[in-house]
PDB file of N, CA and C in Angstrom:
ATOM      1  N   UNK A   1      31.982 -12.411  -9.324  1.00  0.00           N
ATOM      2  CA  UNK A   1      31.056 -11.453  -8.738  1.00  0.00           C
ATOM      3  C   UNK A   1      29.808 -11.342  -9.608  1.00  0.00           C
ATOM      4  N   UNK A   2      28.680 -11.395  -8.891  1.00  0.00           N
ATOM      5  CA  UNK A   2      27.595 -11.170  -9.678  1.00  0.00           C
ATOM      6  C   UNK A   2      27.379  -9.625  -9.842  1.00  0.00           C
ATOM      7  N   UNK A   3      26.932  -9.347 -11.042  1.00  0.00           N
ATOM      8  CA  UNK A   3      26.271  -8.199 -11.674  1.00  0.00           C
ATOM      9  C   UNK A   3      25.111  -7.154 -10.836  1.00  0.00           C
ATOM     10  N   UNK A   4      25.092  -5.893 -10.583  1.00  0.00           N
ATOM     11  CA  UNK A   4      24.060  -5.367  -9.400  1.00  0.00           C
ATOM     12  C   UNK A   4      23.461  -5.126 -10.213  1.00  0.00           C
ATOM     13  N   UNK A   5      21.965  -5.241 -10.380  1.00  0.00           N
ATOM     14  CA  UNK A   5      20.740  -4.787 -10.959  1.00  0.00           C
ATOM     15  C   UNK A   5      19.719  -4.377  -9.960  1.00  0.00           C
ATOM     16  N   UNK A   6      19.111  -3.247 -10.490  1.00  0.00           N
ATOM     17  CA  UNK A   6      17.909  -2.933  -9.643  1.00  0.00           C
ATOM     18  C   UNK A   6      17.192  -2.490 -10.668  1.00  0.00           C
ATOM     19  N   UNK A   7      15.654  -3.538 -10.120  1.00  0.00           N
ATOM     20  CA  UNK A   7      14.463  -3.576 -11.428  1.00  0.00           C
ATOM     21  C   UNK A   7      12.995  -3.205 -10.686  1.00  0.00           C
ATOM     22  N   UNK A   8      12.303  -3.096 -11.483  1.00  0.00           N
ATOM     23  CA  UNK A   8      10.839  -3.081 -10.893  1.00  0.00           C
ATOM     24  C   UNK A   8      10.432  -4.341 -11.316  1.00  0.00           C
ATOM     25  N   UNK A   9      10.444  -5.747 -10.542  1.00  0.00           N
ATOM     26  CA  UNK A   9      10.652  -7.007 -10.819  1.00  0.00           C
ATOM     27  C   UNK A   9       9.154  -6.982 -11.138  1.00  0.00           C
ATOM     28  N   UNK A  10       7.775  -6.503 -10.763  1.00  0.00           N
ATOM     29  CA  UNK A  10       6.449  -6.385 -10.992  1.00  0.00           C
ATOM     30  C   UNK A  10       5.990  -5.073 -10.332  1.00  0.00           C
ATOM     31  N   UNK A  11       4.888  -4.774 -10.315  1.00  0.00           N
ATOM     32  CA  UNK A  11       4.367  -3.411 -10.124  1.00  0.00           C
ATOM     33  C   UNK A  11       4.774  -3.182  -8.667  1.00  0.00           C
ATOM     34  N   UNK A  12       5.206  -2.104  -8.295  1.00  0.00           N
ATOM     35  CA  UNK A  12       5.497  -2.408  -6.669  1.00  0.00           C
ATOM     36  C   UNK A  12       6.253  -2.911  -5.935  1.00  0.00           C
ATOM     37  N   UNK A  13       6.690  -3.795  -7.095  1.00  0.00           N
ATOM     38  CA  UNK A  13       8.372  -4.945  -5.948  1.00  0.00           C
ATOM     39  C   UNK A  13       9.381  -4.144  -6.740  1.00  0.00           C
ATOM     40  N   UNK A  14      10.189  -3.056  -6.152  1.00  0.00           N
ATOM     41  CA  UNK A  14      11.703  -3.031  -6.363  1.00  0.00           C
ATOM     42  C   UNK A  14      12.707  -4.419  -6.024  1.00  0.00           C
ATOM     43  N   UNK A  15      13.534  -4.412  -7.121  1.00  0.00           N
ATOM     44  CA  UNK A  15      14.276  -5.874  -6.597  1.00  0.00           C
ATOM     45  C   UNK A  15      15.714  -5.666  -7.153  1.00  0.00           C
ATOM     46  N   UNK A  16      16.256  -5.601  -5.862  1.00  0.00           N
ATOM     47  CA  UNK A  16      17.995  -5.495  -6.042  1.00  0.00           C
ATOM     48  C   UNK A  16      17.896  -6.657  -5.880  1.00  0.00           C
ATOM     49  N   UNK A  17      19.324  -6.613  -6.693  1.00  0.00           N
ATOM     50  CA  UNK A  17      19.978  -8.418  -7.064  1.00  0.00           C
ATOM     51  C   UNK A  17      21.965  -8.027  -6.979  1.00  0.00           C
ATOM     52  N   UNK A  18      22.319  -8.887  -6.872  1.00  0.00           N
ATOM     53  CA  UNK A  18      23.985  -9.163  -6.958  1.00  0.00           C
ATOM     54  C   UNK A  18      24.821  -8.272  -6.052  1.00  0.00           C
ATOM     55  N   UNK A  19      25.724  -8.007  -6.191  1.00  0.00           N
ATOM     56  CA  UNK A  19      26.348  -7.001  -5.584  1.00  0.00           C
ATOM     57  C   UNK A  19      26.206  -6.000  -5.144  1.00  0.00           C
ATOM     58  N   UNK A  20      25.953  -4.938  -3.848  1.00  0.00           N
ATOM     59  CA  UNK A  20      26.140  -3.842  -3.440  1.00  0.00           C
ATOM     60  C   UNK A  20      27.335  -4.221  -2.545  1.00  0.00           C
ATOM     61  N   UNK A  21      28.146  -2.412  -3.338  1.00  0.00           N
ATOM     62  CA  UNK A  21      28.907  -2.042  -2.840  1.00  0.00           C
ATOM     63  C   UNK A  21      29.448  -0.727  -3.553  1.00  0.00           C
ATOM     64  N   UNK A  22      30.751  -0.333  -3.393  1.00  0.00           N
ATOM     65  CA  UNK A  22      31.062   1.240  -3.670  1.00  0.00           C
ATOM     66  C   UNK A  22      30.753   1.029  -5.091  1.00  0.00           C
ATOM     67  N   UNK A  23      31.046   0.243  -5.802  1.00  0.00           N
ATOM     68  CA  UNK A  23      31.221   0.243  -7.141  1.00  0.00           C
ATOM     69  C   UNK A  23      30.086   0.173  -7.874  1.00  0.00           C
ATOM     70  N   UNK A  24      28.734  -0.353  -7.520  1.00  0.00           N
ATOM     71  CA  UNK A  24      27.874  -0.520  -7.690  1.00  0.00           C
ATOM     72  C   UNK A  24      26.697   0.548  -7.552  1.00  0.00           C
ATOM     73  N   UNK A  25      26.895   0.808  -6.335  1.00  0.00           N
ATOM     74  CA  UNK A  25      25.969   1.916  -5.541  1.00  0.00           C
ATOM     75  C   UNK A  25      25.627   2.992  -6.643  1.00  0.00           C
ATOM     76  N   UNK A  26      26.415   3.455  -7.042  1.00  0.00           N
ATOM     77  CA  UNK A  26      25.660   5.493  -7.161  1.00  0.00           C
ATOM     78  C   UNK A  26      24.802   5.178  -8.961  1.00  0.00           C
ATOM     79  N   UNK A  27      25.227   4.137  -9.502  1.00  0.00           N
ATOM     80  CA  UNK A  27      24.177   3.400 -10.525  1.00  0.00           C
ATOM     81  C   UNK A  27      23.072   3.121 -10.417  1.00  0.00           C
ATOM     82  N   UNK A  28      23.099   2.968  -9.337  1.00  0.00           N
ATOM     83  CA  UNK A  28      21.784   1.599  -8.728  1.00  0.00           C
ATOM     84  C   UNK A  28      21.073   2.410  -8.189  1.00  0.00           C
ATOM     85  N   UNK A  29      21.451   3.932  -7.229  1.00  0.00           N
ATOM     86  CA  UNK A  29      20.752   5.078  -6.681  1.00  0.00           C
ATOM     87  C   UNK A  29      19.894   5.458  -7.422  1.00  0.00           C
ATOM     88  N   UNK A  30      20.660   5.948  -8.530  1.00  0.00           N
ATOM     89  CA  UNK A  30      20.170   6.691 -10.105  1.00  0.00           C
ATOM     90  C   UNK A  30      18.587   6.020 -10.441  1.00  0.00           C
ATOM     91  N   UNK A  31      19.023   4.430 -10.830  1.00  0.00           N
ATOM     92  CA  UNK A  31      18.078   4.148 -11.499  1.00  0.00           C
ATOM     93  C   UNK A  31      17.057   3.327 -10.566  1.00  0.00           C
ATOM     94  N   UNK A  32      17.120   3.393  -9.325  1.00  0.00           N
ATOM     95  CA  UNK A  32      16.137   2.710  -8.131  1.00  0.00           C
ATOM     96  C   UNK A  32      15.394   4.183  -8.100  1.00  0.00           C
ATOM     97  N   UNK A  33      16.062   5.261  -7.951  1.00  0.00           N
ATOM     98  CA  UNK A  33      15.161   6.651  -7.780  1.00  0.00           C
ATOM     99  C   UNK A  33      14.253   6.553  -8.884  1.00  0.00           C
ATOM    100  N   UNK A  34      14.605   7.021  -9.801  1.00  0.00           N
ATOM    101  CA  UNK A  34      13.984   7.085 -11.389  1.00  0.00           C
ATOM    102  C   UNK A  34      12.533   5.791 -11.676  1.00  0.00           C
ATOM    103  N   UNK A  35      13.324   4.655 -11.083  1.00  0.00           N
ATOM    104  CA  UNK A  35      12.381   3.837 -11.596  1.00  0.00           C
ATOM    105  C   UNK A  35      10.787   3.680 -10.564  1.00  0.00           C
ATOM    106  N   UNK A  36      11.066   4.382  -8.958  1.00  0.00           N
ATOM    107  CA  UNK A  36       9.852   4.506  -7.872  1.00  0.00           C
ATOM    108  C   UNK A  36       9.601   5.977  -8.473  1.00  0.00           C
ATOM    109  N   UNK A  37      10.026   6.741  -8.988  1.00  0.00           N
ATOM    110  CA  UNK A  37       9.386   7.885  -9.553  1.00  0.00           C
ATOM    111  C   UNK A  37       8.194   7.649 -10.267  1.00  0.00           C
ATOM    112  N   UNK A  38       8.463   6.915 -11.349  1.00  0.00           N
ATOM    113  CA  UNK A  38       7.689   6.285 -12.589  1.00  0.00           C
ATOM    114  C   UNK A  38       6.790   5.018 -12.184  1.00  0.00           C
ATOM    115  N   UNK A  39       6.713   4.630 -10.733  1.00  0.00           N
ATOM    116  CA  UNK A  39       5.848   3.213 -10.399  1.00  0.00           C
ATOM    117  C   UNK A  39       4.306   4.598  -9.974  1.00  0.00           C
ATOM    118  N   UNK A  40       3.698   3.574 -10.136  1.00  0.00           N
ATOM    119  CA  UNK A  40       2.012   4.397  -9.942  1.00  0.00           C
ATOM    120  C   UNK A  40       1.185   3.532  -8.708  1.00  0.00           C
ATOM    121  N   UNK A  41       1.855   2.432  -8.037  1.00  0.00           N
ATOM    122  CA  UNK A  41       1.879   1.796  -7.003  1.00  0.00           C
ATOM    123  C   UNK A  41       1.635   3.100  -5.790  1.00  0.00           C
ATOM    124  N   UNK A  42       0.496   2.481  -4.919  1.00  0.00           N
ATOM    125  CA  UNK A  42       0.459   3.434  -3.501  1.00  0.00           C
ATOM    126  C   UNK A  42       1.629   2.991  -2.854  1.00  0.00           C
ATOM    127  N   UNK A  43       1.917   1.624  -2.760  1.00  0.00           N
ATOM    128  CA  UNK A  43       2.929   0.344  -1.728  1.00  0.00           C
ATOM    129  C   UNK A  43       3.754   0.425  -2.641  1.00  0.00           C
ATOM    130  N   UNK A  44       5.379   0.210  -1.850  1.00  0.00           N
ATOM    131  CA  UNK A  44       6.497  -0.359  -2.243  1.00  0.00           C
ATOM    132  C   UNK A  44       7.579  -1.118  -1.684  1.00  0.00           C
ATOM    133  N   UNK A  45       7.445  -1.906  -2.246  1.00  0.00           N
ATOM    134  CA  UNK A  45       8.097  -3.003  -1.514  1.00  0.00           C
ATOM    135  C   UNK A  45       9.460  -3.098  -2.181  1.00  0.00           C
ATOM    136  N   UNK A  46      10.430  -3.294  -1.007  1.00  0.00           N
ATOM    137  CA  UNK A  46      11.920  -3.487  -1.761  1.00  0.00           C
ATOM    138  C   UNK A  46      12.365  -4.654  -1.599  1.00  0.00           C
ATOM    139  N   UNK A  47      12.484  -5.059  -2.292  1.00  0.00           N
ATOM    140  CA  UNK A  47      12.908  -7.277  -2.372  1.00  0.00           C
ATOM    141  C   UNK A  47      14.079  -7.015  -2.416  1.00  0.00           C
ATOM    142  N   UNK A  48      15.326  -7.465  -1.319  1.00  0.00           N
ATOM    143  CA  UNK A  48      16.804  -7.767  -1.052  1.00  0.00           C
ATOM    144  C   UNK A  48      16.774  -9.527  -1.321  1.00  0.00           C
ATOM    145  N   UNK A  49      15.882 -10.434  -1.645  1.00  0.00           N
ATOM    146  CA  UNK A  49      16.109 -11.709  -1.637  1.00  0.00           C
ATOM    147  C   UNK A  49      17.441 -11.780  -2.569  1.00  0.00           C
ATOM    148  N   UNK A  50      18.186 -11.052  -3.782  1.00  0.00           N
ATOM    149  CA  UNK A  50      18.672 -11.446  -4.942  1.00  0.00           C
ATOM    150  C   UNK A  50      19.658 -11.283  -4.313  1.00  0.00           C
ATOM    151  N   UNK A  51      19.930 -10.307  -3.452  1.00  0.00           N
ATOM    152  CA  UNK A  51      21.161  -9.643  -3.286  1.00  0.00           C
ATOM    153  C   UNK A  51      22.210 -10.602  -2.499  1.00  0.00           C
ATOM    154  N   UNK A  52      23.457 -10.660  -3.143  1.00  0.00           N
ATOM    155  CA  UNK A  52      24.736 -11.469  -3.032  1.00  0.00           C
ATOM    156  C   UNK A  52      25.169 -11.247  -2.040  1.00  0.00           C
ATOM    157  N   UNK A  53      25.624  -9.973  -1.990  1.00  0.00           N
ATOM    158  CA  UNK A  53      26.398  -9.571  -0.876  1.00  0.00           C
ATOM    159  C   UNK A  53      26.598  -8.223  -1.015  1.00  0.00           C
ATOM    160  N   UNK A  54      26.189  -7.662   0.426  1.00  0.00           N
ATOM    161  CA  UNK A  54      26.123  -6.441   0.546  1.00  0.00           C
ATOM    162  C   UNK A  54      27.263  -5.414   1.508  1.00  0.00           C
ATOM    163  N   UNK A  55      27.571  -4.362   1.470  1.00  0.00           N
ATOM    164  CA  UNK A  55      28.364  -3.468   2.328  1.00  0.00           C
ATOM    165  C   UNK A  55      27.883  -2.440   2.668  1.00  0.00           C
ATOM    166  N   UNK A  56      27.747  -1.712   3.660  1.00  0.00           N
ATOM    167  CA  UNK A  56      27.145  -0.496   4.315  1.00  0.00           C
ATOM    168  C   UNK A  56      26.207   0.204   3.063  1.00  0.00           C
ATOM    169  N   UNK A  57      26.783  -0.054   1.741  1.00  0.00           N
ATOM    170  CA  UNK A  57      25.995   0.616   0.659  1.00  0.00           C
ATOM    171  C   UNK A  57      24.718   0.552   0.050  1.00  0.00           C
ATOM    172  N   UNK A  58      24.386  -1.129   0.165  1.00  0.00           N
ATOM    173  CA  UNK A  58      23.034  -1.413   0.419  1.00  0.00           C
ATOM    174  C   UNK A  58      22.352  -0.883   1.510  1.00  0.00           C
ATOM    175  N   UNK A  59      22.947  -0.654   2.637  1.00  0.00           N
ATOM    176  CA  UNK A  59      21.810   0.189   3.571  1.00  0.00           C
ATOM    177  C   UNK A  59      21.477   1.388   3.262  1.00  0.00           C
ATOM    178  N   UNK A  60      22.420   2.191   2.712  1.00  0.00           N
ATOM    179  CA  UNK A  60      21.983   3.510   2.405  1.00  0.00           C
ATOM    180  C   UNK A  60      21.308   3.759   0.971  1.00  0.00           C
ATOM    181  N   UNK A  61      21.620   2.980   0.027  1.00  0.00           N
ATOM    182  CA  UNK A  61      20.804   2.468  -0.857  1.00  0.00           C
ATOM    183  C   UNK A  61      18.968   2.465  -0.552  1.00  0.00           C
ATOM    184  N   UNK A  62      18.730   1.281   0.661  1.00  0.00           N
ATOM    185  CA  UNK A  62      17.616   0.970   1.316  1.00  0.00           C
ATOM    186  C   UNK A  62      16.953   2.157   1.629  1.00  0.00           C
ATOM    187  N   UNK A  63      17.899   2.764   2.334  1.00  0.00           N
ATOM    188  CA  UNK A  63      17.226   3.784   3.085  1.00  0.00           C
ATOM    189  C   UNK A  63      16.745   5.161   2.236  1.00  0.00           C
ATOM    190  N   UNK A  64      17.403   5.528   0.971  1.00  0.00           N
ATOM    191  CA  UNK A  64      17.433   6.512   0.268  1.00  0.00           C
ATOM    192  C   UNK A  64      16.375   6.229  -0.782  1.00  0.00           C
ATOM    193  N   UNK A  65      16.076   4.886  -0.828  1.00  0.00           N
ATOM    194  CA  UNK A  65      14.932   4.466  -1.767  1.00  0.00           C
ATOM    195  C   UNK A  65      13.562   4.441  -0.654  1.00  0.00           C
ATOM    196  N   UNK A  66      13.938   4.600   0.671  1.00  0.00           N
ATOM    197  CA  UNK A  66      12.590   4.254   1.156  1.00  0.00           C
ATOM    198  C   UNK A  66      12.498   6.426   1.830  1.00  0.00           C
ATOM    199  N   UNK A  67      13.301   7.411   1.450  1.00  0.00           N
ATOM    200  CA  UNK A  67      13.042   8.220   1.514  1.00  0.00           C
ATOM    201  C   UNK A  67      12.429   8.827   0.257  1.00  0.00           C
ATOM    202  N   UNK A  68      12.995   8.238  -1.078  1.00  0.00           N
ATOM    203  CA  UNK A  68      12.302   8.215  -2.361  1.00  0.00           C
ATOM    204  C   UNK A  68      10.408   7.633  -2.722  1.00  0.00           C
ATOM    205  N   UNK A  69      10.503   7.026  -2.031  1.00  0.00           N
ATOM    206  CA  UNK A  69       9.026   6.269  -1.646  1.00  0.00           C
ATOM    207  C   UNK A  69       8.183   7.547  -1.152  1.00  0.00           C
ATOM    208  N   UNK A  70       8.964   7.502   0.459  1.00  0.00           N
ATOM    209  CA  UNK A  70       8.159   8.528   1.209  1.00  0.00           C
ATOM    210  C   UNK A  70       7.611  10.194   0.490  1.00  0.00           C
ATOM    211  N   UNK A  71       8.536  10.446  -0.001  1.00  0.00           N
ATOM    212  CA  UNK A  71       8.976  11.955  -0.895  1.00  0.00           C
ATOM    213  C   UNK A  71       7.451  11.540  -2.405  1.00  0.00           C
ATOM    214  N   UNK A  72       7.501  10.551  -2.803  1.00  0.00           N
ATOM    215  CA  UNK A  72       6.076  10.198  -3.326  1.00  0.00           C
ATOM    216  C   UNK A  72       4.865   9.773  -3.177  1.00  0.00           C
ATOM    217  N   UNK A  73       5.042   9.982  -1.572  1.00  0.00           N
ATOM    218  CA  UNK A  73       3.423   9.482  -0.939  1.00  0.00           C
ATOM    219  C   UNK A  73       3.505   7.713  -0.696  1.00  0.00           C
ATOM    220  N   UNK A  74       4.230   6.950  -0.875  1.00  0.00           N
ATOM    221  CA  UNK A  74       3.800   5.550  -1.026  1.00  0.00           C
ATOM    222  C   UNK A  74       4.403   4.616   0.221  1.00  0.00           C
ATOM    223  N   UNK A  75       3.534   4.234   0.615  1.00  0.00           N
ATOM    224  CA  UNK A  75       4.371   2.974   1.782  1.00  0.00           C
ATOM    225  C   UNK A  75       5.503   2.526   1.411  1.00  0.00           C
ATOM    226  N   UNK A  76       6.081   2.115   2.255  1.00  0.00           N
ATOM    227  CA  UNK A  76       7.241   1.272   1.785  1.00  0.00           C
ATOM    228  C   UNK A  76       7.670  -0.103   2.806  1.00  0.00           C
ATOM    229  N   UNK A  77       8.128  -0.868   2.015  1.00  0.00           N
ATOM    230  CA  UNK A  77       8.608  -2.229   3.363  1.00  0.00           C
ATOM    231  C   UNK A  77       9.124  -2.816   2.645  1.00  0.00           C
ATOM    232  N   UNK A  78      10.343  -3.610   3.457  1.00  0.00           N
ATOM    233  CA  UNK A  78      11.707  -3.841   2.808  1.00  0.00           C
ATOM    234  C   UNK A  78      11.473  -5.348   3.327  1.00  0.00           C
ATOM    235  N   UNK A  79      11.536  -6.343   1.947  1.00  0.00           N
ATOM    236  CA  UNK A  79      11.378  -7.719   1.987  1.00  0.00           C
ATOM    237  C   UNK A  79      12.953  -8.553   1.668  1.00  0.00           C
ATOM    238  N   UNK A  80      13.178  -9.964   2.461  1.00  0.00           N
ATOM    239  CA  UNK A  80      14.356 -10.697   2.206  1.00  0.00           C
ATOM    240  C   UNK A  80      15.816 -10.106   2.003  1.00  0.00           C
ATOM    241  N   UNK A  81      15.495  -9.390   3.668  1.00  0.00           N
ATOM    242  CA  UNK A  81      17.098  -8.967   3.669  1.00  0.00           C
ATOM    243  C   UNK A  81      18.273  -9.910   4.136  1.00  0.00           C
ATOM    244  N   UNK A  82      19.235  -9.904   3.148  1.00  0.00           N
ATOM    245  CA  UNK A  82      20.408 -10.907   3.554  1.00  0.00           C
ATOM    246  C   UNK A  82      21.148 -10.901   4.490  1.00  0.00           C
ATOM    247  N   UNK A  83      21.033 -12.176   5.435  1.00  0.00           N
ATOM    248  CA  UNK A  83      22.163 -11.655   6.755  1.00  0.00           C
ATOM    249  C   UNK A  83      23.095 -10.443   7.092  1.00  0.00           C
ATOM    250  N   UNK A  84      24.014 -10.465   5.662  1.00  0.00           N
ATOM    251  CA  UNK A  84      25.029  -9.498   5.835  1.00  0.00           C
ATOM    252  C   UNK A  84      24.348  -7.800   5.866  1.00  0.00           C
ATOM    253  N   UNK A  85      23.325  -8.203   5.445  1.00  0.00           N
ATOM    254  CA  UNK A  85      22.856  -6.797   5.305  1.00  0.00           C
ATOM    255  C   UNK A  85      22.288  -6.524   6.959  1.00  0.00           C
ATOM    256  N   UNK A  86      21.617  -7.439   7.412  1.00  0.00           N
ATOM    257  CA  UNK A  86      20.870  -7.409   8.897  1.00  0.00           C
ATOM    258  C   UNK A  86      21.997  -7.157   9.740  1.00  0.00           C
ATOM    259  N   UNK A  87      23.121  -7.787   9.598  1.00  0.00           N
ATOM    260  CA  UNK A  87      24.050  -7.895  10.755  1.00  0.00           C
ATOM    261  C   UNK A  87      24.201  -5.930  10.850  1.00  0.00           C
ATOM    262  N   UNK A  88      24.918  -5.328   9.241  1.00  0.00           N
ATOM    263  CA  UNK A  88      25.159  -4.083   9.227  1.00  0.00           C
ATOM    264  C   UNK A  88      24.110  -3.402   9.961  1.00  0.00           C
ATOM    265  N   UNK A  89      23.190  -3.657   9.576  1.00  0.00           N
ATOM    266  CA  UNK A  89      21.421  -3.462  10.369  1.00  0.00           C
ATOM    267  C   UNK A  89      22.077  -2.569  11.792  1.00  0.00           C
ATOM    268  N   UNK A  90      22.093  -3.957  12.430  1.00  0.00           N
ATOM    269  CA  UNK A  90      22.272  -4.115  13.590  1.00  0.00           C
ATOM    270  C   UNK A  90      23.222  -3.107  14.012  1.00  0.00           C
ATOM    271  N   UNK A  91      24.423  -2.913  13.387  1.00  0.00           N
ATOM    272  CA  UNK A  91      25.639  -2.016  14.050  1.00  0.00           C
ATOM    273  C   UNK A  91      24.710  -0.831  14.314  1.00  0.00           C
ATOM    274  N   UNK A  92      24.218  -0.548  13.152  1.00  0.00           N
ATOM    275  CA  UNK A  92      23.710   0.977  13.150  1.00  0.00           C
ATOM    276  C   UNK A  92      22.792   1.242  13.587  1.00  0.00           C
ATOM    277  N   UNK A  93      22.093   0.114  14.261  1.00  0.00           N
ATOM    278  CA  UNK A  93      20.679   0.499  15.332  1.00  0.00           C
ATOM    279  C   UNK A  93      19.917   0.933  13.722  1.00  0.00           C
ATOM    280  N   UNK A  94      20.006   0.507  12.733  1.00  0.00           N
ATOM    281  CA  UNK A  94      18.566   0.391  11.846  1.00  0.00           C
ATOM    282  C   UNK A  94      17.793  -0.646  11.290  1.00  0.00           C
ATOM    283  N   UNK A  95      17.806  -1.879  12.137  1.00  0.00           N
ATOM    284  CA  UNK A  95      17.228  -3.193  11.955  1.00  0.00           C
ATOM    285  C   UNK A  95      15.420  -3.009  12.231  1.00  0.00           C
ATOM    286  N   UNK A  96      15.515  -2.223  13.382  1.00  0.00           N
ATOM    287  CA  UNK A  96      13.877  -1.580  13.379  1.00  0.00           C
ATOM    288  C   UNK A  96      13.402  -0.226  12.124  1.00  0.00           C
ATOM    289  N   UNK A  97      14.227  -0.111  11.326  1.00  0.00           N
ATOM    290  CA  UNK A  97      13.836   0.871  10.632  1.00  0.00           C
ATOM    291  C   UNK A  97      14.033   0.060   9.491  1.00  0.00           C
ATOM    292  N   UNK A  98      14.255  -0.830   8.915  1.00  0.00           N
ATOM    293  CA  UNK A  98      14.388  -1.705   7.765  1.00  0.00           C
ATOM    294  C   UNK A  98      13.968  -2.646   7.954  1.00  0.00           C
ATOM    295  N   UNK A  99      13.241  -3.407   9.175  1.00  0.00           N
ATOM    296  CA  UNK A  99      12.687  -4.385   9.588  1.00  0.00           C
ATOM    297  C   UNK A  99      11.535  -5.322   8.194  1.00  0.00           C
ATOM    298  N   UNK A 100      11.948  -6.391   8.001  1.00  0.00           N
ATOM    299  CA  UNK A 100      11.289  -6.633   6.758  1.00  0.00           C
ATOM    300  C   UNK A 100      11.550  -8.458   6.693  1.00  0.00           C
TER     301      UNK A 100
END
């Protein structure tokens, strides 16, 4: 299993990488909040390209970072989401709301 990291890969690109899932998640909340707190970026972009493999937790992840965005004034748009993540997308009718 790869390692979950979430970085500010450059000014503006949030970038999850490896694993989401239960085990991962409420780490990755913590420090994805904390770290769009501290970006000075108007735009934010969330890069899923890294990400391994995901479970319902990356969506709410997604979504809680792009209410973290909003809650600071800054755009947001969600780049290179992984199938598994789109398919979940899809169940939940939020593929137009993560569209990226």
């Amino acid at each position: 299993m790869t390692e979950a990291v979430v970085s500010m890969a450059e000014p503006g690109v949030l970038r999850l990488a490896g694993v989401l899932d239960y085990r991962s998640g409420p780490a990755l909340r913590k420090q994805g909040k904390a770290l769009i707190a501290g970006s000075g970026e108007p735009r934010l972009v969330l890069d899923c390209s890294a990400v391994a493999k995901s479970s319902s937790v990356g969506l709410s992840l997604l979504l809680a970072f792009m209410r973290d965005a909003q809650a600071a004034g800054k755009t947001c748009e969600v780049r290179g989401m992984p199938s598994d993540m789109r398919e979940i997308a899809e169940v939940y009718d939020l593929d137009e709301v993560l569209a990226g």
